[in-house]
PDB file of N, CA and C in Angstrom:
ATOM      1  N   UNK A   1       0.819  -1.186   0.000  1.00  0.00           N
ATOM      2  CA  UNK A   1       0.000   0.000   0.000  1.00  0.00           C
ATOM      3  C   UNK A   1       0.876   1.268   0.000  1.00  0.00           C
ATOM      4  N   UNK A   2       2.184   1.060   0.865  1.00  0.00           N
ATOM      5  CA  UNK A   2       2.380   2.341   1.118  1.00  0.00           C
ATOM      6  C   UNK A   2       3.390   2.798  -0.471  1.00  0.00           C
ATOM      7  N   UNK A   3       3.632   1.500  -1.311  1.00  0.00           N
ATOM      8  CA  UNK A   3       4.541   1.281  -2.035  1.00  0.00           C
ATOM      9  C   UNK A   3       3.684   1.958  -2.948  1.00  0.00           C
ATOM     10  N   UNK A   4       2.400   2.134  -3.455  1.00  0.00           N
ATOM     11  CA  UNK A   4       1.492   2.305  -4.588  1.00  0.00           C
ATOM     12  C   UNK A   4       1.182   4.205  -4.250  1.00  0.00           C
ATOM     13  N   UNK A   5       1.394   4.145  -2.947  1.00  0.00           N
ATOM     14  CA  UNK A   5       1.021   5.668  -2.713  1.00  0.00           C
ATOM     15  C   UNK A   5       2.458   6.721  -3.241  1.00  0.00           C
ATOM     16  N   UNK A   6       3.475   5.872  -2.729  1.00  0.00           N
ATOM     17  CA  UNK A   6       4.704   6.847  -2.825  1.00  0.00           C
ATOM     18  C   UNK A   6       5.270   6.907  -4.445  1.00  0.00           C
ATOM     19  N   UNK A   7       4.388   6.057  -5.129  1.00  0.00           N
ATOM     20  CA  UNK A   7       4.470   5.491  -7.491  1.00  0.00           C
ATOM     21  C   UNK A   7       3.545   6.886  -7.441  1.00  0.00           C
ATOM     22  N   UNK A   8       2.381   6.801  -7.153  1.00  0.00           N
ATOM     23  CA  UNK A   8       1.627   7.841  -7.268  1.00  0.00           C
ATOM     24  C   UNK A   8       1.720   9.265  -6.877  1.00  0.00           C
ATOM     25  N   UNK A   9       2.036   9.911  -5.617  1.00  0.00           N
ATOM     26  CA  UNK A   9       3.003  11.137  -5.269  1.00  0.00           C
ATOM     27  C   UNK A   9       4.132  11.384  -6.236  1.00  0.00           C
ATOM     28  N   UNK A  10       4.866  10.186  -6.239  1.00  0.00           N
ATOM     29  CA  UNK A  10       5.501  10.373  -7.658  1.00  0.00           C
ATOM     30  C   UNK A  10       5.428  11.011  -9.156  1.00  0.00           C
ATOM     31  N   UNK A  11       4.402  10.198  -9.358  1.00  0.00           N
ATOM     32  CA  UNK A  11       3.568  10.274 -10.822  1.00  0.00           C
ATOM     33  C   UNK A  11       2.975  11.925 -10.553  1.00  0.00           C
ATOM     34  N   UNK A  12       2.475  12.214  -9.614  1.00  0.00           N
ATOM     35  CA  UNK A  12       2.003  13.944  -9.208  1.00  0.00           C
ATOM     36  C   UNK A  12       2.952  14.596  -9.528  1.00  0.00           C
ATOM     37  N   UNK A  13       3.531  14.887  -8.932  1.00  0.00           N
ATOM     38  CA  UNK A  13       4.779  15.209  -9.019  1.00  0.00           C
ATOM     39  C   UNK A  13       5.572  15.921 -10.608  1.00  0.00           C
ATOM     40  N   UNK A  14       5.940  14.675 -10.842  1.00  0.00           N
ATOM     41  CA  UNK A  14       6.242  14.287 -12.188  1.00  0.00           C
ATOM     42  C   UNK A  14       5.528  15.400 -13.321  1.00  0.00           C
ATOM     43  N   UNK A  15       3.819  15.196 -13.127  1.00  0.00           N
ATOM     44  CA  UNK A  15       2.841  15.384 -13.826  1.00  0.00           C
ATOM     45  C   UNK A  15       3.063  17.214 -13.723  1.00  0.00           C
ATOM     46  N   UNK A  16       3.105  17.788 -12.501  1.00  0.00           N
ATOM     47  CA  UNK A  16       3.535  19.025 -11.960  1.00  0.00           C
ATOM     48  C   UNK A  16       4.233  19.436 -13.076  1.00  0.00           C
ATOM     49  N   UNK A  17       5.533  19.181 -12.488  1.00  0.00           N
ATOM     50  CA  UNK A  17       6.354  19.294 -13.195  1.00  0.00           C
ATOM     51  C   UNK A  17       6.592  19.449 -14.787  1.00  0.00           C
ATOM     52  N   UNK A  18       5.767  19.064 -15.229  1.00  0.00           N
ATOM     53  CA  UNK A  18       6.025  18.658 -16.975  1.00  0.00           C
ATOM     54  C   UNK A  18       4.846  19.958 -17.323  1.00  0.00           C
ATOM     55  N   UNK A  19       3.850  20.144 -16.363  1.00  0.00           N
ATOM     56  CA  UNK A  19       2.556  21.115 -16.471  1.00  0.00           C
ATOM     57  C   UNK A  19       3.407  22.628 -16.541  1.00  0.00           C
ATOM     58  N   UNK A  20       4.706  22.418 -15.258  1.00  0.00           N
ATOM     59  CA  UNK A  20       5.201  24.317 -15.262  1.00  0.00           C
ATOM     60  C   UNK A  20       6.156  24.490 -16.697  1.00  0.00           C
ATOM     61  N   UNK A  21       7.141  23.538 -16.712  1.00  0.00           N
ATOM     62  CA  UNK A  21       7.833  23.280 -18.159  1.00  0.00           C
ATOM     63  C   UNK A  21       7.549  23.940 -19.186  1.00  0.00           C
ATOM     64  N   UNK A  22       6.456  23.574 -19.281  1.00  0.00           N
ATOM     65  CA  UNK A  22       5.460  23.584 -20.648  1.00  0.00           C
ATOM     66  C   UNK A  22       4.918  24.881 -21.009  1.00  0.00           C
ATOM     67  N   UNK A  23       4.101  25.547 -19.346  1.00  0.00           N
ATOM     68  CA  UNK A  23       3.936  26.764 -19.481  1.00  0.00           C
ATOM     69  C   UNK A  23       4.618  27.878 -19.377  1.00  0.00           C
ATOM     70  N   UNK A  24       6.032  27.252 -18.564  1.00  0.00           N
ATOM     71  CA  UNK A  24       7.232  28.516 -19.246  1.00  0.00           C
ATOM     72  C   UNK A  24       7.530  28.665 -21.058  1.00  0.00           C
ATOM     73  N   UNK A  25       7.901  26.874 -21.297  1.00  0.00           N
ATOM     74  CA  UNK A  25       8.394  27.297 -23.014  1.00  0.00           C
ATOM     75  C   UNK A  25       7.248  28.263 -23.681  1.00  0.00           C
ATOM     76  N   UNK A  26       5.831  27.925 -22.776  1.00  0.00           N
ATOM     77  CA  UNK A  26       5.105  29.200 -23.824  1.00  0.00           C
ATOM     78  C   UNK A  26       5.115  30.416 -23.683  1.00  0.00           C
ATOM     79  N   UNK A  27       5.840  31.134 -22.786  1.00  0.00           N
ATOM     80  CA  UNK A  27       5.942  32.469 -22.710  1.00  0.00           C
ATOM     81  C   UNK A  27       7.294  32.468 -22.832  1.00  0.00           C
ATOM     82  N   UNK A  28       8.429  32.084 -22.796  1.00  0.00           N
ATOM     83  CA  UNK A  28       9.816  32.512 -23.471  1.00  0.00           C
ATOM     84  C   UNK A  28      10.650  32.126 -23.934  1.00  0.00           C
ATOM     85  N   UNK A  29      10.184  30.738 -23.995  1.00  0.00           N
ATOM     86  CA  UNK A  29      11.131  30.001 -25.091  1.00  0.00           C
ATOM     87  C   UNK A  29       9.973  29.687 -26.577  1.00  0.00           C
ATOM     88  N   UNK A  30       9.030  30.245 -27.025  1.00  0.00           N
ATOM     89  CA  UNK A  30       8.130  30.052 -28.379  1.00  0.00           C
ATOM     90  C   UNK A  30       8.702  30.638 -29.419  1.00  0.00           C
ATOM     91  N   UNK A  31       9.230  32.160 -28.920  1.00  0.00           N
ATOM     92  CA  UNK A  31       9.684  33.022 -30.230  1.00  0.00           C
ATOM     93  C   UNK A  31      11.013  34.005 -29.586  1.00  0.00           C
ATOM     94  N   UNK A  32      11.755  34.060 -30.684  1.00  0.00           N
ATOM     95  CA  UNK A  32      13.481  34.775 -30.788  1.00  0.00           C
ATOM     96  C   UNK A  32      12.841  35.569 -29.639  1.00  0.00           C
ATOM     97  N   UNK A  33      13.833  36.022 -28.818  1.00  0.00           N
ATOM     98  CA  UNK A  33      13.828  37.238 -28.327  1.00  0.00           C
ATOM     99  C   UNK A  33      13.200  36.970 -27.100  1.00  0.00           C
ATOM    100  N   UNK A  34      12.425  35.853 -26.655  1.00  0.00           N
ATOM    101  CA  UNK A  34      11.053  35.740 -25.581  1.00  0.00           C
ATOM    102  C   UNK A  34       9.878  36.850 -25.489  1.00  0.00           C
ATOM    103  N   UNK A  35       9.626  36.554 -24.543  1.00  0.00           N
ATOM    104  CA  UNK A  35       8.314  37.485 -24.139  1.00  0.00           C
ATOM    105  C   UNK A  35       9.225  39.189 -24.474  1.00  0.00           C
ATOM    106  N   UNK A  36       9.534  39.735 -24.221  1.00  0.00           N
ATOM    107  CA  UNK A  36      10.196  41.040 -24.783  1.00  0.00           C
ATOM    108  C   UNK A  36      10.258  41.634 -25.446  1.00  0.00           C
ATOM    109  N   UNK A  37      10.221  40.437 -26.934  1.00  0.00           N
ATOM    110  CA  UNK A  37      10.275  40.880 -28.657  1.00  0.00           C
ATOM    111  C   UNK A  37       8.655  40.947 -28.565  1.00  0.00           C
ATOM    112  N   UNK A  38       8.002  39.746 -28.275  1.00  0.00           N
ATOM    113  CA  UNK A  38       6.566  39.510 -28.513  1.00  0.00           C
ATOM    114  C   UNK A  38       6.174  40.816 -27.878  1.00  0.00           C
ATOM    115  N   UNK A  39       6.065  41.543 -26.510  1.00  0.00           N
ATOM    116  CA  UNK A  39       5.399  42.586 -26.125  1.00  0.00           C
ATOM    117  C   UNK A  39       5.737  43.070 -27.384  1.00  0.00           C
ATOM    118  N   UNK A  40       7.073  43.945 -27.548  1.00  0.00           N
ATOM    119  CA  UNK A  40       7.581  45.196 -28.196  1.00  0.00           C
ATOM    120  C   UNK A  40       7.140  45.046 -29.396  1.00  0.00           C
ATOM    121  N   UNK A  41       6.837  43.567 -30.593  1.00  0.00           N
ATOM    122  CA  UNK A  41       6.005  43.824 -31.737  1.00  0.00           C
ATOM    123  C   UNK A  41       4.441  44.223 -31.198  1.00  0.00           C
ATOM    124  N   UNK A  42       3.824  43.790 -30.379  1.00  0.00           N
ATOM    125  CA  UNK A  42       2.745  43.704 -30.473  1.00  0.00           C
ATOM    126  C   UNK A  42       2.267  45.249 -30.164  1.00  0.00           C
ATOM    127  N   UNK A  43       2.952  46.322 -29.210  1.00  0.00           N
ATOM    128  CA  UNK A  43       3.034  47.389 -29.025  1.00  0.00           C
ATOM    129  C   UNK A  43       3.450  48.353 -30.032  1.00  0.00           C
ATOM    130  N   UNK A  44       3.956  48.078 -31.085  1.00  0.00           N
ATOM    131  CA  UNK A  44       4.241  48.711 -32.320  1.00  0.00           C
ATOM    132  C   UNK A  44       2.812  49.642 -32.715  1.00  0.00           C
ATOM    133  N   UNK A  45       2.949  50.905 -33.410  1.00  0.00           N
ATOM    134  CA  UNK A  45       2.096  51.344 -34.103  1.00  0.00           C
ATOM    135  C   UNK A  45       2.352  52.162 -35.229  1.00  0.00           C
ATOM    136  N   UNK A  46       1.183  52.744 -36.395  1.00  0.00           N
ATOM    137  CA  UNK A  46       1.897  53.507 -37.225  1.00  0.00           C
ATOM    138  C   UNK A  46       1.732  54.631 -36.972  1.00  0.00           C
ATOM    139  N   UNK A  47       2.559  55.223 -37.445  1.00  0.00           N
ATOM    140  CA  UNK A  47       2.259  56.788 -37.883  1.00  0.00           C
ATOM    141  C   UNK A  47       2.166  57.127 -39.157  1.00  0.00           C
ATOM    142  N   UNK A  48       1.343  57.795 -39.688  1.00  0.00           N
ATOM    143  CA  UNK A  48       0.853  59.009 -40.425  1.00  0.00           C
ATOM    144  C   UNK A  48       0.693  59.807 -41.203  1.00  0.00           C
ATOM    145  N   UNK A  49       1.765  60.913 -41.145  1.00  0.00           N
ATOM    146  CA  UNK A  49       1.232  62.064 -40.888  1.00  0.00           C
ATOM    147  C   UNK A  49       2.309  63.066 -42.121  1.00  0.00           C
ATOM    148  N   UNK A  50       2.375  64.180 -41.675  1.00  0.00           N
ATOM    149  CA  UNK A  50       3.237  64.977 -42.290  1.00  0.00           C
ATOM    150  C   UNK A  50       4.154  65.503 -41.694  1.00  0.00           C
ATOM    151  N   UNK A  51       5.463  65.848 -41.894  1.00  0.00           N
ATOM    152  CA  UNK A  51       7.006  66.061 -40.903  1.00  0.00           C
ATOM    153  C   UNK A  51       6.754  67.548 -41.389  1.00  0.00           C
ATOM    154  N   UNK A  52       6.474  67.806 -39.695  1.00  0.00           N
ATOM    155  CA  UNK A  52       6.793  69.240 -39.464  1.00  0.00           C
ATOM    156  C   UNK A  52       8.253  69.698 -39.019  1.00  0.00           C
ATOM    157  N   UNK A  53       8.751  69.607 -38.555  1.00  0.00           N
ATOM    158  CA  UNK A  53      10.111  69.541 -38.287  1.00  0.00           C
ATOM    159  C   UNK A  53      11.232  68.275 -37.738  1.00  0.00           C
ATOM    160  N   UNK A  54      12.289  68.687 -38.182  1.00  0.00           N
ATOM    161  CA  UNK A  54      13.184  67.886 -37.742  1.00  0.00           C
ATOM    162  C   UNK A  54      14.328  68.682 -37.054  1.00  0.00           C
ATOM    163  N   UNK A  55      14.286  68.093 -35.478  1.00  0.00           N
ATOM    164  CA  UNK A  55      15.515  68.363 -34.720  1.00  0.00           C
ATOM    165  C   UNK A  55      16.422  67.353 -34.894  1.00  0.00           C
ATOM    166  N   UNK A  56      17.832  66.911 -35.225  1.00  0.00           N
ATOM    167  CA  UNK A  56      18.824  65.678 -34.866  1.00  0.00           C
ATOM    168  C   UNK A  56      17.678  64.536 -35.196  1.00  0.00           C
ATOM    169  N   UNK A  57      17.840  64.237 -34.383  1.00  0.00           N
ATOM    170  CA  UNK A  57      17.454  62.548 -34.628  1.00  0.00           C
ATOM    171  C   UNK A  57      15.939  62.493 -34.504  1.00  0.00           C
ATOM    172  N   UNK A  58      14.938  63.342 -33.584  1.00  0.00           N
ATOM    173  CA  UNK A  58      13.604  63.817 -33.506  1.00  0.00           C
ATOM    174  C   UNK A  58      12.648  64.325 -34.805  1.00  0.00           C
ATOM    175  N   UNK A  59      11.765  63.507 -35.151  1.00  0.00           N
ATOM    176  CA  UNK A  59      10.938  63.985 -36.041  1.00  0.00           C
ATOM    177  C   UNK A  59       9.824  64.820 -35.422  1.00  0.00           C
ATOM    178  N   UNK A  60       9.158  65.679 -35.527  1.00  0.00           N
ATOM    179  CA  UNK A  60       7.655  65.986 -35.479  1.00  0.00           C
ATOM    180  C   UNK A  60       6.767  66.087 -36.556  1.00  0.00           C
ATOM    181  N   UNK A  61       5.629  64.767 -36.517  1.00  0.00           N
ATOM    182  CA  UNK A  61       5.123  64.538 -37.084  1.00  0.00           C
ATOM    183  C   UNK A  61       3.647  64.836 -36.756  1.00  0.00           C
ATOM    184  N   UNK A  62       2.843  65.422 -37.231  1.00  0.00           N
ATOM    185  CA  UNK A  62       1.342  65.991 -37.437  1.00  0.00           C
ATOM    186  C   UNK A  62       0.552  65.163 -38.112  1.00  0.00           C
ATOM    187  N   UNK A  63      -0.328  63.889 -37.243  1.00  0.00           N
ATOM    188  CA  UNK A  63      -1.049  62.852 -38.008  1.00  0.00           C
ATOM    189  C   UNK A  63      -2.582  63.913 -38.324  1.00  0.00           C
ATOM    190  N   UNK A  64      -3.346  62.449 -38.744  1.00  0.00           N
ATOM    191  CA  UNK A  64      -4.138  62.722 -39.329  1.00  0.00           C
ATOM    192  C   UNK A  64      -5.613  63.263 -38.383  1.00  0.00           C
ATOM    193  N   UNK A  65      -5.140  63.042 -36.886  1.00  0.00           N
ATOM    194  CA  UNK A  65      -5.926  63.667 -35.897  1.00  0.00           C
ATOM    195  C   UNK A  65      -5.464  65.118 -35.698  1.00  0.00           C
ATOM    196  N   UNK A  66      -4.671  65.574 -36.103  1.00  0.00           N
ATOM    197  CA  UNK A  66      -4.357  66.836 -36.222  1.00  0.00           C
ATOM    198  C   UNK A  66      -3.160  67.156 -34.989  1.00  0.00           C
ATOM    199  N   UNK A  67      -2.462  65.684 -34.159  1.00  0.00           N
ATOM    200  CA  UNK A  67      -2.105  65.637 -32.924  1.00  0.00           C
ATOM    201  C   UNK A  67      -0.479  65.397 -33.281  1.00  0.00           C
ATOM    202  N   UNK A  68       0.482  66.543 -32.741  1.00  0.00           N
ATOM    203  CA  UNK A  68       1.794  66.125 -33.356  1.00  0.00           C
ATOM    204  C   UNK A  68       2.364  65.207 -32.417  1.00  0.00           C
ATOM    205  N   UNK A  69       3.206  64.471 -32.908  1.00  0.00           N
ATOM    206  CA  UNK A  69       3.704  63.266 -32.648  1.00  0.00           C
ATOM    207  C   UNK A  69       5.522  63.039 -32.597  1.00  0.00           C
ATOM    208  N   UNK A  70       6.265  63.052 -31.682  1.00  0.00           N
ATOM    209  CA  UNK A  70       7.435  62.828 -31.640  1.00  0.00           C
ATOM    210  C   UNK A  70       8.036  61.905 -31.903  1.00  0.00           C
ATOM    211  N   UNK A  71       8.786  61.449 -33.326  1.00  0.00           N
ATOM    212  CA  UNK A  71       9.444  60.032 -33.038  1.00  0.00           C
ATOM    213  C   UNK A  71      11.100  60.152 -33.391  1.00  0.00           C
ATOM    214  N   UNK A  72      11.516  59.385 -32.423  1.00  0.00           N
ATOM    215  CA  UNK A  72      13.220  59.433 -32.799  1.00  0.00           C
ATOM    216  C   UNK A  72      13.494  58.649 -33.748  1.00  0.00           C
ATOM    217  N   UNK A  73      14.644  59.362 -34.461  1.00  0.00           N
ATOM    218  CA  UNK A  73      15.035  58.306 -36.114  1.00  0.00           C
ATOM    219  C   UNK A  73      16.217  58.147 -35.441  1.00  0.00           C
ATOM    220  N   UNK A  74      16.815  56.877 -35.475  1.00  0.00           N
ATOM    221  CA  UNK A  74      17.981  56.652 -34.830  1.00  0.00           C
ATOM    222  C   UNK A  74      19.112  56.104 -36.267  1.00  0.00           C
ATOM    223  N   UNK A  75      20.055  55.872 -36.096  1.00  0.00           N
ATOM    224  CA  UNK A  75      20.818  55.368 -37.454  1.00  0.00           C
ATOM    225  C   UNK A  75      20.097  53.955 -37.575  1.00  0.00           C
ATOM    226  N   UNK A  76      19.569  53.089 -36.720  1.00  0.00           N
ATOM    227  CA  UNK A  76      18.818  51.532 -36.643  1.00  0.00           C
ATOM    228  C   UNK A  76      17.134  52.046 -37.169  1.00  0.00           C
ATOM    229  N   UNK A  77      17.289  52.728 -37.358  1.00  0.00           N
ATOM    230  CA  UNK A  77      15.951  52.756 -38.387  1.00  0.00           C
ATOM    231  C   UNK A  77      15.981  52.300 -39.630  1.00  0.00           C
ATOM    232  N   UNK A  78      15.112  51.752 -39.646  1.00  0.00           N
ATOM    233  CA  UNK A  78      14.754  51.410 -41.296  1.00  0.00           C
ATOM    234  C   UNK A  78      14.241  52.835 -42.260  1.00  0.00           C
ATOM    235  N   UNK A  79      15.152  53.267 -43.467  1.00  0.00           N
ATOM    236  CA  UNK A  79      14.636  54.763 -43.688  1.00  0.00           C
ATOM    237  C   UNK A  79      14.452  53.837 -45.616  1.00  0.00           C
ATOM    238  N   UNK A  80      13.483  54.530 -45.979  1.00  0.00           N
ATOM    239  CA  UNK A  80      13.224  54.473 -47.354  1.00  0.00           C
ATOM    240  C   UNK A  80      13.053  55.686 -48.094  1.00  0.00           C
ATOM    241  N   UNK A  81      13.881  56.047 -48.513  1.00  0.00           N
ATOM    242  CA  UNK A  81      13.963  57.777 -49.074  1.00  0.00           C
ATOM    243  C   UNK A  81      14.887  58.558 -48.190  1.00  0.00           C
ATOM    244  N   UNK A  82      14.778  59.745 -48.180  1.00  0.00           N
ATOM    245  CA  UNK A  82      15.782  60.471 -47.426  1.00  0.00           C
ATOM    246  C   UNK A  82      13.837  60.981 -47.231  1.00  0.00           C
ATOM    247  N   UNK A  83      13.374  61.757 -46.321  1.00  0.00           N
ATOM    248  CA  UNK A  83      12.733  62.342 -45.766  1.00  0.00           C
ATOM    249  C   UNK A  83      13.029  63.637 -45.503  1.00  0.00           C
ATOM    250  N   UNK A  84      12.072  64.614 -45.648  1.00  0.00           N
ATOM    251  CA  UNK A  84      12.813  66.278 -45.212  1.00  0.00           C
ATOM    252  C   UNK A  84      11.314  66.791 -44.671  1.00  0.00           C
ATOM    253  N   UNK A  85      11.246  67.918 -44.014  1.00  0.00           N
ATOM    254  CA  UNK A  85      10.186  68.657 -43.621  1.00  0.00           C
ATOM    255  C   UNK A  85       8.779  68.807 -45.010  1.00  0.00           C
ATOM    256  N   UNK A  86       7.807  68.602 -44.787  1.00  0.00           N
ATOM    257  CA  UNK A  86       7.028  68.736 -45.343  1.00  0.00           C
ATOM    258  C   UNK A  86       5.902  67.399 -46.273  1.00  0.00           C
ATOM    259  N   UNK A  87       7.235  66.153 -45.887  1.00  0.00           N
ATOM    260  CA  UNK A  87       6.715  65.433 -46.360  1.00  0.00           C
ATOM    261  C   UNK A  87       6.029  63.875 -45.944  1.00  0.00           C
ATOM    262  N   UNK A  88       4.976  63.833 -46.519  1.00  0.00           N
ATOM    263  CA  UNK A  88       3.996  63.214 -46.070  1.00  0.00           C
ATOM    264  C   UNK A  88       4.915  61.407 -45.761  1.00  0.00           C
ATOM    265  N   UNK A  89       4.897  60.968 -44.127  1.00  0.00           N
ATOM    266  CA  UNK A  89       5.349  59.844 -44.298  1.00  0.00           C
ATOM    267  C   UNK A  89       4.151  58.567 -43.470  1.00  0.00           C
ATOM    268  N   UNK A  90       4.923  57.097 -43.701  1.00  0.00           N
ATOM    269  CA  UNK A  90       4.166  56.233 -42.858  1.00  0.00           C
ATOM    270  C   UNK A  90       5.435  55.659 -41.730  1.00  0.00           C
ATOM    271  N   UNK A  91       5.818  55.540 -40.477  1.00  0.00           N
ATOM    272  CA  UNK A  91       6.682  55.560 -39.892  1.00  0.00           C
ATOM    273  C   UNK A  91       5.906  53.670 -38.766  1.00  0.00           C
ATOM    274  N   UNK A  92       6.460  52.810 -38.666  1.00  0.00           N
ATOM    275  CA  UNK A  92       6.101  52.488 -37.236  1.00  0.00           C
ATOM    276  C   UNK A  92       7.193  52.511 -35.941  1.00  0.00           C
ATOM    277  N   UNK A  93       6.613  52.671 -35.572  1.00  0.00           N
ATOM    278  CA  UNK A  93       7.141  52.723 -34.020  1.00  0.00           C
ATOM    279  C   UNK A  93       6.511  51.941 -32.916  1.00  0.00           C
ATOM    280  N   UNK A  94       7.915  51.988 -31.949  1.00  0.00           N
ATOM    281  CA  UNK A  94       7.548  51.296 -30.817  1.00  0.00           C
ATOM    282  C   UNK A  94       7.093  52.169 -29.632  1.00  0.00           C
ATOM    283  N   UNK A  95       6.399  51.414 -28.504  1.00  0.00           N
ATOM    284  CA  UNK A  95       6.045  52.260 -27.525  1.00  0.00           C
ATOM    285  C   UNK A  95       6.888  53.330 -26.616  1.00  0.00           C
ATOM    286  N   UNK A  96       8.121  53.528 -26.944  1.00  0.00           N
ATOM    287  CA  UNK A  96       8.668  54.912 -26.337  1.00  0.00           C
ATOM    288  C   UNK A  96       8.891  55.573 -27.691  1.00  0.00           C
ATOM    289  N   UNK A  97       8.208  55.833 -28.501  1.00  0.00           N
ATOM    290  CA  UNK A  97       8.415  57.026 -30.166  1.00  0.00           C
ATOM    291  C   UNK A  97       9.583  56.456 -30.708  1.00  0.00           C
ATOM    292  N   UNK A  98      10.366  55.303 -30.479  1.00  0.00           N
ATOM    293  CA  UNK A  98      11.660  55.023 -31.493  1.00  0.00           C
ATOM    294  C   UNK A  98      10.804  54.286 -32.968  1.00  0.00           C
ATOM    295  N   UNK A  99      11.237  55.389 -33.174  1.00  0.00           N
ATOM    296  CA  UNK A  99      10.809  54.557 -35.141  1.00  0.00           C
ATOM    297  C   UNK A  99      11.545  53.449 -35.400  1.00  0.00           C
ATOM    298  N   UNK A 100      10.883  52.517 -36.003  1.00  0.00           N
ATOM    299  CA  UNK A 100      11.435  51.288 -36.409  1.00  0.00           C
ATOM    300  C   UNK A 100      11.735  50.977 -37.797  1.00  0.00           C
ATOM    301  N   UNK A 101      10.828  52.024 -38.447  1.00  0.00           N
ATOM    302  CA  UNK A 101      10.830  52.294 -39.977  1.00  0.00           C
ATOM    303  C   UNK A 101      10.249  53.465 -40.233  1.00  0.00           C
ATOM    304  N   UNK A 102      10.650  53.969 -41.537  1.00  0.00           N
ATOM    305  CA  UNK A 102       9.934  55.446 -42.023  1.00  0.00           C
ATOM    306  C   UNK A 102      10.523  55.177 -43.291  1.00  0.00           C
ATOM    307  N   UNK A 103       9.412  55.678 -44.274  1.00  0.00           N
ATOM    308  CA  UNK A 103       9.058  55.825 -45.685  1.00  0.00           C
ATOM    309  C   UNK A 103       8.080  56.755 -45.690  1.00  0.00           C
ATOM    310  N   UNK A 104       8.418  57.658 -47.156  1.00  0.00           N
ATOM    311  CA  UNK A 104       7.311  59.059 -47.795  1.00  0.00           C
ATOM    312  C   UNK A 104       6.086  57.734 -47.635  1.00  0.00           C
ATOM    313  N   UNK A 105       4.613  58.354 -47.704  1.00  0.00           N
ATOM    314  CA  UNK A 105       4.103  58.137 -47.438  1.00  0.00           C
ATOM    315  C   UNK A 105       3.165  57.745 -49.097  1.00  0.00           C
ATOM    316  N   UNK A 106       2.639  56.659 -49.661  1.00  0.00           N
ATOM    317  CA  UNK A 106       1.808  56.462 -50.851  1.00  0.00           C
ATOM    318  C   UNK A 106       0.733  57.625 -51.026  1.00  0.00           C
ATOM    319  N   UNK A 107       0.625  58.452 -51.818  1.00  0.00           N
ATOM    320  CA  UNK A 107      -0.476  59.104 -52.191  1.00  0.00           C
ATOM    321  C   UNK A 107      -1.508  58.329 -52.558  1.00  0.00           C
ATOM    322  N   UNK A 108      -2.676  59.234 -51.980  1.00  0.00           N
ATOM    323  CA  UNK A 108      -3.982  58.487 -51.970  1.00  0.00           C
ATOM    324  C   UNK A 108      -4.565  59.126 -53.450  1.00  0.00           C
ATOM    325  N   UNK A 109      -5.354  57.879 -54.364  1.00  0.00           N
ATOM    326  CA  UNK A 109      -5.731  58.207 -55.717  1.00  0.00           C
ATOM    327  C   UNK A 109      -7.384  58.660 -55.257  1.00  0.00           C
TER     328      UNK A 109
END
């Protein structure tokens, strides 16, 4: 009896065990980067708008809510065109304004 109880505590155990495993690989061992990359894509958004000015590395950008918008262009940006004041772009960014990409923006037909 006591031999079938201490297979079974065992087997619990065991079963535990393989249950936390499992639900760690799904939050940071599923995708590059772990949970970190996954927030920071999923927090991504676009911008917009039209470049009202440029300080250094700071864009100000004026979306389409009429609400200007700060994003830093860092040299790790993805840039498509050279960009200058006035022109209409689509930028995404992550949740502290670092642009992740910026391109002029497609005119609408």
């Amino acid at each position: 009896m006591k031999k079938a109880m201490g297979m079974t505590a065992a087997a619990f155990v065991l079963t535990l065990s393989a249950g936390v495993y499992a639900a760690d690989m799904g939050t940071s061992g599923a995708a590059p980067g772990g949970a970190a990359a996954a927030k920071e894509a999923s927090s991504a958004q676009t911008v917009n708008g039209e470049v009202l000015k440029i300080e250094g590395e700071n864009y100000v950008v004026k979306d389409a809510m009429g609400k200007e918008v700060k994003l830093h262009v860092s040299p790790e940006t993805k840039k498509d065109g050279d960009i200058k004041v006035g022109d209409k772009i689509e930028a995404q960014a992550d949740a502290t304004g670092h642009a992740i990409s910026i391109k002029a923006a497609k005119a609408a037909k």
